[in-house]
N, C-alpha and C. Protein backbone atom coordinates (compact mmCIF):
# COMPACT_ATOMS: atom_id res chain seq x y z
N UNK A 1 0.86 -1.17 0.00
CA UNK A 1 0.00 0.00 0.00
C UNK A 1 0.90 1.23 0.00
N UNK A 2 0.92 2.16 -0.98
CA UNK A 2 1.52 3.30 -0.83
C UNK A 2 1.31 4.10 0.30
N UNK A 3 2.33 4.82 0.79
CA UNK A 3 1.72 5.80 1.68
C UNK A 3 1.33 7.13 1.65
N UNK A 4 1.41 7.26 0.40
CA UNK A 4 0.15 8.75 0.05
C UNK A 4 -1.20 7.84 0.00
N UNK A 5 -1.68 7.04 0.04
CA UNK A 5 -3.01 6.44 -0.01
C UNK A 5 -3.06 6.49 1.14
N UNK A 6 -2.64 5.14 2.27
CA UNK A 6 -2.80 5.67 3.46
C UNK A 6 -2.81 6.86 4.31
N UNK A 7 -2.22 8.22 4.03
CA UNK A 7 -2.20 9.52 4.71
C UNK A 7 -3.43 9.81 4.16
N UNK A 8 -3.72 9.56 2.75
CA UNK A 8 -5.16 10.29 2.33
C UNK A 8 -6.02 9.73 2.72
N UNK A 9 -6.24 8.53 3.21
CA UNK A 9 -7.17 7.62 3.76
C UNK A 9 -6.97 8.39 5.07
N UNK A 10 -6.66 8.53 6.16
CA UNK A 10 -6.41 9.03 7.15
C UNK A 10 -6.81 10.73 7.32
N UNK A 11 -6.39 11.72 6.65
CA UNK A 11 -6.50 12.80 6.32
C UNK A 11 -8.13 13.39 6.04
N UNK A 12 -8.51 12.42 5.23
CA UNK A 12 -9.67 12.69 4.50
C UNK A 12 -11.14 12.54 5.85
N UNK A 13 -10.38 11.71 6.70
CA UNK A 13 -11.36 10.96 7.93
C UNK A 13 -10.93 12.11 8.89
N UNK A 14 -9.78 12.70 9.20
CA UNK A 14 -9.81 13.69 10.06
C UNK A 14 -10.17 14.77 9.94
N UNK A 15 -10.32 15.34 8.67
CA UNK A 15 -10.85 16.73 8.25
C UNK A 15 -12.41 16.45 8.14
N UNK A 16 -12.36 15.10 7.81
CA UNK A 16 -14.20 15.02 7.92
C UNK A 16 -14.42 15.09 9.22
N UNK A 17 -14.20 14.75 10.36
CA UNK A 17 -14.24 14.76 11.63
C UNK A 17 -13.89 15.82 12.50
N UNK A 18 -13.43 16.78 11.51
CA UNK A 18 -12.94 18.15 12.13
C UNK A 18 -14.54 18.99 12.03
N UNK A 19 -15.06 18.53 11.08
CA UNK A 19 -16.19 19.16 11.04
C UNK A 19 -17.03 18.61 12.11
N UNK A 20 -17.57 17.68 12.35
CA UNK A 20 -18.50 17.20 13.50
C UNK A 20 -17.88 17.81 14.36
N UNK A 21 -16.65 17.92 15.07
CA UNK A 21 -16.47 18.82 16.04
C UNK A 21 -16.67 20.25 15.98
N UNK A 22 -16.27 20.56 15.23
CA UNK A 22 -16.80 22.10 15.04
C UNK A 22 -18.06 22.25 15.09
N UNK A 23 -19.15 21.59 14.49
CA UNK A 23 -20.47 21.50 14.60
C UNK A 23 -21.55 22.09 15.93
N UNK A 24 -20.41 20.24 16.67
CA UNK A 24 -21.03 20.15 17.79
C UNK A 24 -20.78 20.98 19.34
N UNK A 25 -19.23 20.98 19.04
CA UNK A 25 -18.78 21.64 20.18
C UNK A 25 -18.55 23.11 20.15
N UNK A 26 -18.26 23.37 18.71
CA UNK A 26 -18.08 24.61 19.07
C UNK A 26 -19.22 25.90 19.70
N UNK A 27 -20.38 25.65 19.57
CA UNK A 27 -22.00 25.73 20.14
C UNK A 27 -22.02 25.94 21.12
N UNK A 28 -21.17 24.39 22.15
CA UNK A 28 -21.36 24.36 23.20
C UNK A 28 -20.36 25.28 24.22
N UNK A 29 -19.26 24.94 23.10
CA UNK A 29 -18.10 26.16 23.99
C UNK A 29 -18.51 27.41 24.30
N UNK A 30 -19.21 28.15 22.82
CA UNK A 30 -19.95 29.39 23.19
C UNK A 30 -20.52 29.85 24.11
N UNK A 31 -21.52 28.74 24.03
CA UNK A 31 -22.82 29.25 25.53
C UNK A 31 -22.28 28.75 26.56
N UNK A 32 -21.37 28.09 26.91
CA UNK A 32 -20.59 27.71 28.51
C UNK A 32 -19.83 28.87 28.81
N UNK A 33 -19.19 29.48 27.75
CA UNK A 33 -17.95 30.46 27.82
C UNK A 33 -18.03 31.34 26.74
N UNK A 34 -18.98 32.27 27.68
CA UNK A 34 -19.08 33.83 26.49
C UNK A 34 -18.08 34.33 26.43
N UNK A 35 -17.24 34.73 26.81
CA UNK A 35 -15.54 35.23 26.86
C UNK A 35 -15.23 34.97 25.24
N UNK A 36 -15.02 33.68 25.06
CA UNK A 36 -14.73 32.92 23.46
C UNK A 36 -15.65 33.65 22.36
N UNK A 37 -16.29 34.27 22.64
CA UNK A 37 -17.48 34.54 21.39
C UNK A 37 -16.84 35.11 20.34
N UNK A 38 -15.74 35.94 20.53
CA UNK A 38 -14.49 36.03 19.55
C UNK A 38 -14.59 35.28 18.51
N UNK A 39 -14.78 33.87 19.18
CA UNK A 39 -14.63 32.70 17.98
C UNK A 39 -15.86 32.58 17.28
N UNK A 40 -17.13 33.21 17.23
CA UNK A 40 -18.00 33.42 16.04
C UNK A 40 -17.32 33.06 14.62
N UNK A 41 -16.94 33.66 14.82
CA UNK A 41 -15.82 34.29 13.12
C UNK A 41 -15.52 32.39 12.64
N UNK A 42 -15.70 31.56 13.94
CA UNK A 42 -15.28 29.92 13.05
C UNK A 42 -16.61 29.34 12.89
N UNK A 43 -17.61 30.02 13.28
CA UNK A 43 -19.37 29.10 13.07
C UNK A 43 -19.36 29.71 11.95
N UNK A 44 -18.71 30.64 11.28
CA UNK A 44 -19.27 31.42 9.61
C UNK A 44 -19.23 29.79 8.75
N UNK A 45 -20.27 29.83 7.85
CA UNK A 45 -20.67 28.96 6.92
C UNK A 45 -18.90 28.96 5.75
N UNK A 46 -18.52 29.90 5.76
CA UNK A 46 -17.43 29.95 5.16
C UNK A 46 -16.28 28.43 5.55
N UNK A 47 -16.07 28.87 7.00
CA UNK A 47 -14.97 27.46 7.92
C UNK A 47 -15.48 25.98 7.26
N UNK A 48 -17.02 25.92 6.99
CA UNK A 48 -17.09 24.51 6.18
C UNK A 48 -17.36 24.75 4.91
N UNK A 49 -17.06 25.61 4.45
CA UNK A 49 -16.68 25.23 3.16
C UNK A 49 -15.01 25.42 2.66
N UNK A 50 -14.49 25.91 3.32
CA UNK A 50 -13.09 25.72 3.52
C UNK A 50 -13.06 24.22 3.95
N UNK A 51 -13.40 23.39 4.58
CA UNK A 51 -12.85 21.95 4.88
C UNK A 51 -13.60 21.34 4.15
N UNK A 52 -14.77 21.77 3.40
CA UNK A 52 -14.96 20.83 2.25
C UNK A 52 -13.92 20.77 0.83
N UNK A 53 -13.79 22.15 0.90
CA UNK A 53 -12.14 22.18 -0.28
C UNK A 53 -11.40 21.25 -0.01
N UNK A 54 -10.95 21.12 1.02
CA UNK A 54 -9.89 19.61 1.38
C UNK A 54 -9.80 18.45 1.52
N UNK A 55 -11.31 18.17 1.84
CA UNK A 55 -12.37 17.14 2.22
C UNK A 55 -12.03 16.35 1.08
N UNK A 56 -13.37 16.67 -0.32
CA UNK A 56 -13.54 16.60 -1.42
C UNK A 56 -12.17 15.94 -2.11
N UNK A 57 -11.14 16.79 -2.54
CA UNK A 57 -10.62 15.80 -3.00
C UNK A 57 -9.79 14.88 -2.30
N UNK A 58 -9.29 15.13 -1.28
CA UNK A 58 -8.66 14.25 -0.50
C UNK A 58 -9.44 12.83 -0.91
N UNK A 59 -10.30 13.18 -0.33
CA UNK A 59 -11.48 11.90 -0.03
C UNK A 59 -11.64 10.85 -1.88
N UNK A 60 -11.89 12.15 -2.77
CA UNK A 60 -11.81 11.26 -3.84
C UNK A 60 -10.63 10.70 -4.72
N UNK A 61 -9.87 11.14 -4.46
CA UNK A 61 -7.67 11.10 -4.80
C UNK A 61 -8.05 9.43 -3.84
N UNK A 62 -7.94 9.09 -2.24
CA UNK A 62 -7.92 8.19 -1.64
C UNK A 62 -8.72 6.98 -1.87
N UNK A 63 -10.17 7.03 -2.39
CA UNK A 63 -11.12 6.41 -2.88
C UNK A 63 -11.15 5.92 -4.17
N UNK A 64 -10.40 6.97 -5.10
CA UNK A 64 -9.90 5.97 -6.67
C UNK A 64 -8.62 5.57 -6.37
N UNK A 65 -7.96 6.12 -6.15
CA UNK A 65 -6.78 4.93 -5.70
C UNK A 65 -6.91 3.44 -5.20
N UNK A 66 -7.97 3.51 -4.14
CA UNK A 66 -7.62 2.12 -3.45
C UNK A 66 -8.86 1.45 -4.42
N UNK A 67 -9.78 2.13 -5.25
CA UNK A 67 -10.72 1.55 -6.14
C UNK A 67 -10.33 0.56 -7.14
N UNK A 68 -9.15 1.57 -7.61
CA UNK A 68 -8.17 0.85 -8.49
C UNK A 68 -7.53 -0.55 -8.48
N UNK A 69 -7.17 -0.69 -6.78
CA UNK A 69 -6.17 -1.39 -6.18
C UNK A 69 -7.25 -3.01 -6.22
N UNK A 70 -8.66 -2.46 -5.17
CA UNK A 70 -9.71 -3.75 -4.95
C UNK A 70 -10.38 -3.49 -5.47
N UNK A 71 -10.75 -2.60 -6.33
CA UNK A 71 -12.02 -2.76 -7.51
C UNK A 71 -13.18 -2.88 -6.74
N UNK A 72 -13.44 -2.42 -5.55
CA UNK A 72 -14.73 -2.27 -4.72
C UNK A 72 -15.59 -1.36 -5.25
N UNK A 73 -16.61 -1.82 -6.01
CA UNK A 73 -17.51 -0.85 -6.20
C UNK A 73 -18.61 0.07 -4.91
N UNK A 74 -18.89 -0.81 -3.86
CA UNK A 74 -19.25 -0.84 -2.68
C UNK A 74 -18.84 0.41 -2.09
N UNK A 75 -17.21 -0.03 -2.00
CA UNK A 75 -16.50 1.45 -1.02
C UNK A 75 -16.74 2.33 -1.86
N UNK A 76 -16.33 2.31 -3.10
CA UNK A 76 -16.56 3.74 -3.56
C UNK A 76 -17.70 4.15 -3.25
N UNK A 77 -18.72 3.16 -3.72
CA UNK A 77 -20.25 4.23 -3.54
C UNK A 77 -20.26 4.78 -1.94
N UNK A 78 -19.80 3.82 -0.91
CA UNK A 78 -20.02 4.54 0.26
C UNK A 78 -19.29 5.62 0.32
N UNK A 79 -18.46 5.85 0.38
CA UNK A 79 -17.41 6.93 0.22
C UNK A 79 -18.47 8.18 -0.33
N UNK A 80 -18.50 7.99 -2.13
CA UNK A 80 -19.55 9.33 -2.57
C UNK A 80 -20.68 9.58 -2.34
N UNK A 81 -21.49 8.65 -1.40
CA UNK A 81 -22.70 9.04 -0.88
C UNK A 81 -22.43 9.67 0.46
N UNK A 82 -21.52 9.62 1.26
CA UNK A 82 -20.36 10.33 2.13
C UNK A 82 -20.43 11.53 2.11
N UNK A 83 -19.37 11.60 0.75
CA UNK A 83 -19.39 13.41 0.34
C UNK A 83 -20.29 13.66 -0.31
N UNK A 84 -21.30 13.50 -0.85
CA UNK A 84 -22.80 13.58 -1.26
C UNK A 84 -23.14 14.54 -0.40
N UNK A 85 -23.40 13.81 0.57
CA UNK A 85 -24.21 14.25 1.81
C UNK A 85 -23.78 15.59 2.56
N UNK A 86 -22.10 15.44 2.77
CA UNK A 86 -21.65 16.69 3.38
C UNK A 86 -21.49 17.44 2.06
N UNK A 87 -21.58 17.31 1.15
CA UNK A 87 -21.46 18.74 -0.03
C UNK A 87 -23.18 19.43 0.45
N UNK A 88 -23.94 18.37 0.09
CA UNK A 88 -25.22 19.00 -0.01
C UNK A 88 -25.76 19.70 1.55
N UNK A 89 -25.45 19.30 2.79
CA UNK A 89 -25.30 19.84 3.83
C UNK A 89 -24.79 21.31 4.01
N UNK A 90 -23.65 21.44 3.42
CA UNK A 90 -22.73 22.33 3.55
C UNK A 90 -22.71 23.64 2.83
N UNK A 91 -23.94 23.59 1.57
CA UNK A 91 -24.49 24.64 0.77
C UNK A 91 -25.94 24.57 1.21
N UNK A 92 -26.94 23.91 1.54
CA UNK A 92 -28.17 23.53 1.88
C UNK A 92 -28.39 23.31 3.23
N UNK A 93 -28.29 22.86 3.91
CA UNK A 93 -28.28 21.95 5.32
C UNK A 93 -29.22 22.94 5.86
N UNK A 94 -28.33 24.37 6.46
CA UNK A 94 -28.64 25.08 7.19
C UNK A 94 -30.30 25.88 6.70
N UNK A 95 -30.29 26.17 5.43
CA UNK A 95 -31.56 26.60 5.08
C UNK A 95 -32.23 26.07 4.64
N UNK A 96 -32.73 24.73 4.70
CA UNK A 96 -33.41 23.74 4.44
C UNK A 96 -34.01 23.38 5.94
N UNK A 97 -32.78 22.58 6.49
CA UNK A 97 -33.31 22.25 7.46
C UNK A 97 -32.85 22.97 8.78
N UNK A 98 -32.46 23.58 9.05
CA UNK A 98 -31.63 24.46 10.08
C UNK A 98 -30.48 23.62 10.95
N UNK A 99 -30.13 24.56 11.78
CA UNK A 99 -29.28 24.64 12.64
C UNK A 99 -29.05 22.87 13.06
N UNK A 100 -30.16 22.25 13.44
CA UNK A 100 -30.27 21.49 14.15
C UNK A 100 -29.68 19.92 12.63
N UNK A 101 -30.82 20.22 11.92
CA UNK A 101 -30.92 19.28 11.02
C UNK A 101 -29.23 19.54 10.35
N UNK A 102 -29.00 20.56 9.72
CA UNK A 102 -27.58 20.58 9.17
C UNK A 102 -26.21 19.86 10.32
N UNK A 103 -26.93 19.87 11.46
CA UNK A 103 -25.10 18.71 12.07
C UNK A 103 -25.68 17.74 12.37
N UNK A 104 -27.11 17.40 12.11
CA UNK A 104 -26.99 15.57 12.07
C UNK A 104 -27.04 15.14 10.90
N UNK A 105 -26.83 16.00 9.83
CA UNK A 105 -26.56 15.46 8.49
C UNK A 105 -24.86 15.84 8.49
N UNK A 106 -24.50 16.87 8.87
CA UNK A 106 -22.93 16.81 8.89
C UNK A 106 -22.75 15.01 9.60
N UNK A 107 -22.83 15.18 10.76
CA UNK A 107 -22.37 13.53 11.26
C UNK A 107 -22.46 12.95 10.45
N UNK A 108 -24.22 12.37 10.00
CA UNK A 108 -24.62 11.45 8.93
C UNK A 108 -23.57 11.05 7.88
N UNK A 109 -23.10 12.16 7.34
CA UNK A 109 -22.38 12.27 6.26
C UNK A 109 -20.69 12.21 6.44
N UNK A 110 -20.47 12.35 7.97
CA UNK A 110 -18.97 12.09 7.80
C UNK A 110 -18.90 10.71 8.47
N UNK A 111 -19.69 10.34 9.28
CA UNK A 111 -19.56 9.49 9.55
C UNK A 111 -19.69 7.84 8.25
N UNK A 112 -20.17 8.32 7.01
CA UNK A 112 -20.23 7.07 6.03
C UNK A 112 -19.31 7.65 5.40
N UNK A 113 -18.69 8.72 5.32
CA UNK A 113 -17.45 9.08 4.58
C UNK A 113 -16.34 7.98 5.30
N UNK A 114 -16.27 8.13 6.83
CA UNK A 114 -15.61 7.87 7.83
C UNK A 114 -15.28 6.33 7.71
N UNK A 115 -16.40 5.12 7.41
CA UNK A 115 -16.66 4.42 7.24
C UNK A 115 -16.28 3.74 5.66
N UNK A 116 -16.60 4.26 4.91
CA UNK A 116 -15.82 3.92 3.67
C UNK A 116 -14.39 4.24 3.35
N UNK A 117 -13.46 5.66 3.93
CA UNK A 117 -12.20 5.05 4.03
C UNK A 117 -11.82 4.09 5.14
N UNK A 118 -12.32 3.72 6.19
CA UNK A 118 -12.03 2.85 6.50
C UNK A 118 -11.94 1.49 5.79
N UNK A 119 -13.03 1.32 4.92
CA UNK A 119 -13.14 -0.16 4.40
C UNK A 119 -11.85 0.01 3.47
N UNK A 120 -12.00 1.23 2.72
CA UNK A 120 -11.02 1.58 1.67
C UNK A 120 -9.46 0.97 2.26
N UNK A 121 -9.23 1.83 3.46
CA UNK A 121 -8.09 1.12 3.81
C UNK A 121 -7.49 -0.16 4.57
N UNK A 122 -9.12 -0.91 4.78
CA UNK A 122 -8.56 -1.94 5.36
C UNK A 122 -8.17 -2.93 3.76
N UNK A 123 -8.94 -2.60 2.86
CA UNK A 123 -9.13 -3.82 1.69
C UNK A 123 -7.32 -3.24 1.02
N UNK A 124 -7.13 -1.90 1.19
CA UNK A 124 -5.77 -1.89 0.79
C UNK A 124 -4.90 -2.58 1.37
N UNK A 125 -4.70 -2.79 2.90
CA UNK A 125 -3.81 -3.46 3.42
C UNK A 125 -3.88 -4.73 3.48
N UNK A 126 -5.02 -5.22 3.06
CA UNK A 126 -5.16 -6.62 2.76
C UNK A 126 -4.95 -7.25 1.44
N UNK A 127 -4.47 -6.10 0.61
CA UNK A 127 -4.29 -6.65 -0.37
C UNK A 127 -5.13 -7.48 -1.26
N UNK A 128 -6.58 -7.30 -0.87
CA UNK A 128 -7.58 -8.45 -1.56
C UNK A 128 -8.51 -8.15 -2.23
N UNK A 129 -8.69 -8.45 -3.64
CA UNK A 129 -9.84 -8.15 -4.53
C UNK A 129 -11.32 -8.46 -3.48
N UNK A 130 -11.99 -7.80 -3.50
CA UNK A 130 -13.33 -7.74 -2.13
C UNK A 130 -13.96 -8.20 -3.46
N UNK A 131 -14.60 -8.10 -4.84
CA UNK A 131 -15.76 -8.30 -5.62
C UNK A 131 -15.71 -9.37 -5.67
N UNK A 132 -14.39 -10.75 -5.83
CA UNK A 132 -14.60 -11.93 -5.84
C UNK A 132 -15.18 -12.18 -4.87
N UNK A 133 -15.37 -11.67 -3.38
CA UNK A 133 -16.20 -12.26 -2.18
C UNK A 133 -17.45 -12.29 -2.10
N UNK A 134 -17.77 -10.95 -2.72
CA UNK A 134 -18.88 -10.34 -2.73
C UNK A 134 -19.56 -10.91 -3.99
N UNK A 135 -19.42 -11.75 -4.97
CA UNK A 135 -19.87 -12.39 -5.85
C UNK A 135 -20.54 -14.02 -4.86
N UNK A 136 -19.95 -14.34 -4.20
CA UNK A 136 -19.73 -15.67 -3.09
C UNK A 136 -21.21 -15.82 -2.91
């Protein structure tokens, strides 16, 4: 397994996960600790779409690569129904469904992002065509 696949496999899961935290906690930091409110300026709709810039291709650079490798049609789709979800969240979420609905679709969505590089990188380190199994 190369290790630009693995860092992007890795990378792609932490920046997706950077967002659920920001989501969730940063909310909570606010209203515990008005002092911080300074940090408004990181709830701007802007901060996720800045980590979707990185997200995005990370996520799809890591996902054809190891596609290539096991020919999983599976992971990939999980993977782009993944970033599916947080693209469409991340321009929509909030005025569709608000505040509330836009970070359980952020989760929703990083969490099957989260989940498909995982598979992505376990089938890389295993070295194993997954469609012959999945034919079984």
């Amino acid at each position: 397994m190369t290790k630009f696949q693995l860092m992007s496999d890795k990378a792609a899961v932490g920046l997706s996960l950077l967002c659920v935290v920001h989501c969730l906690f940063l909310s909570i930091v606010l209203i515990l600790l008005p002092p911080f409110a300074g940090l408004l300026v990181f709830n701007d709709e802007l901060f996720h779409r800045m980590l979707l810039v990185a997200v995005v291709p990370i996520s799809i650079i890591a996902l054809v690569i190891g596609y290539l490798h096991h020919r999983s049609y599976r992971v990939l789709f999980i993977g782009l129904v993944g970033l599916s979800i947080l693209i469409v969240t991340t321009f929509l979420g909030h005025v569709i469904l608000g505040k509330y609905g836009e970070v359980a679709l952020t989760v929703l969505g990083t969490s099957i992002i989260a989940y498909g590089h995982f598979l992505n990188y376990r089938l890389r380190r295993q070295g194993v065509n997954i469609e012959i199994h999945e034919q079984d």
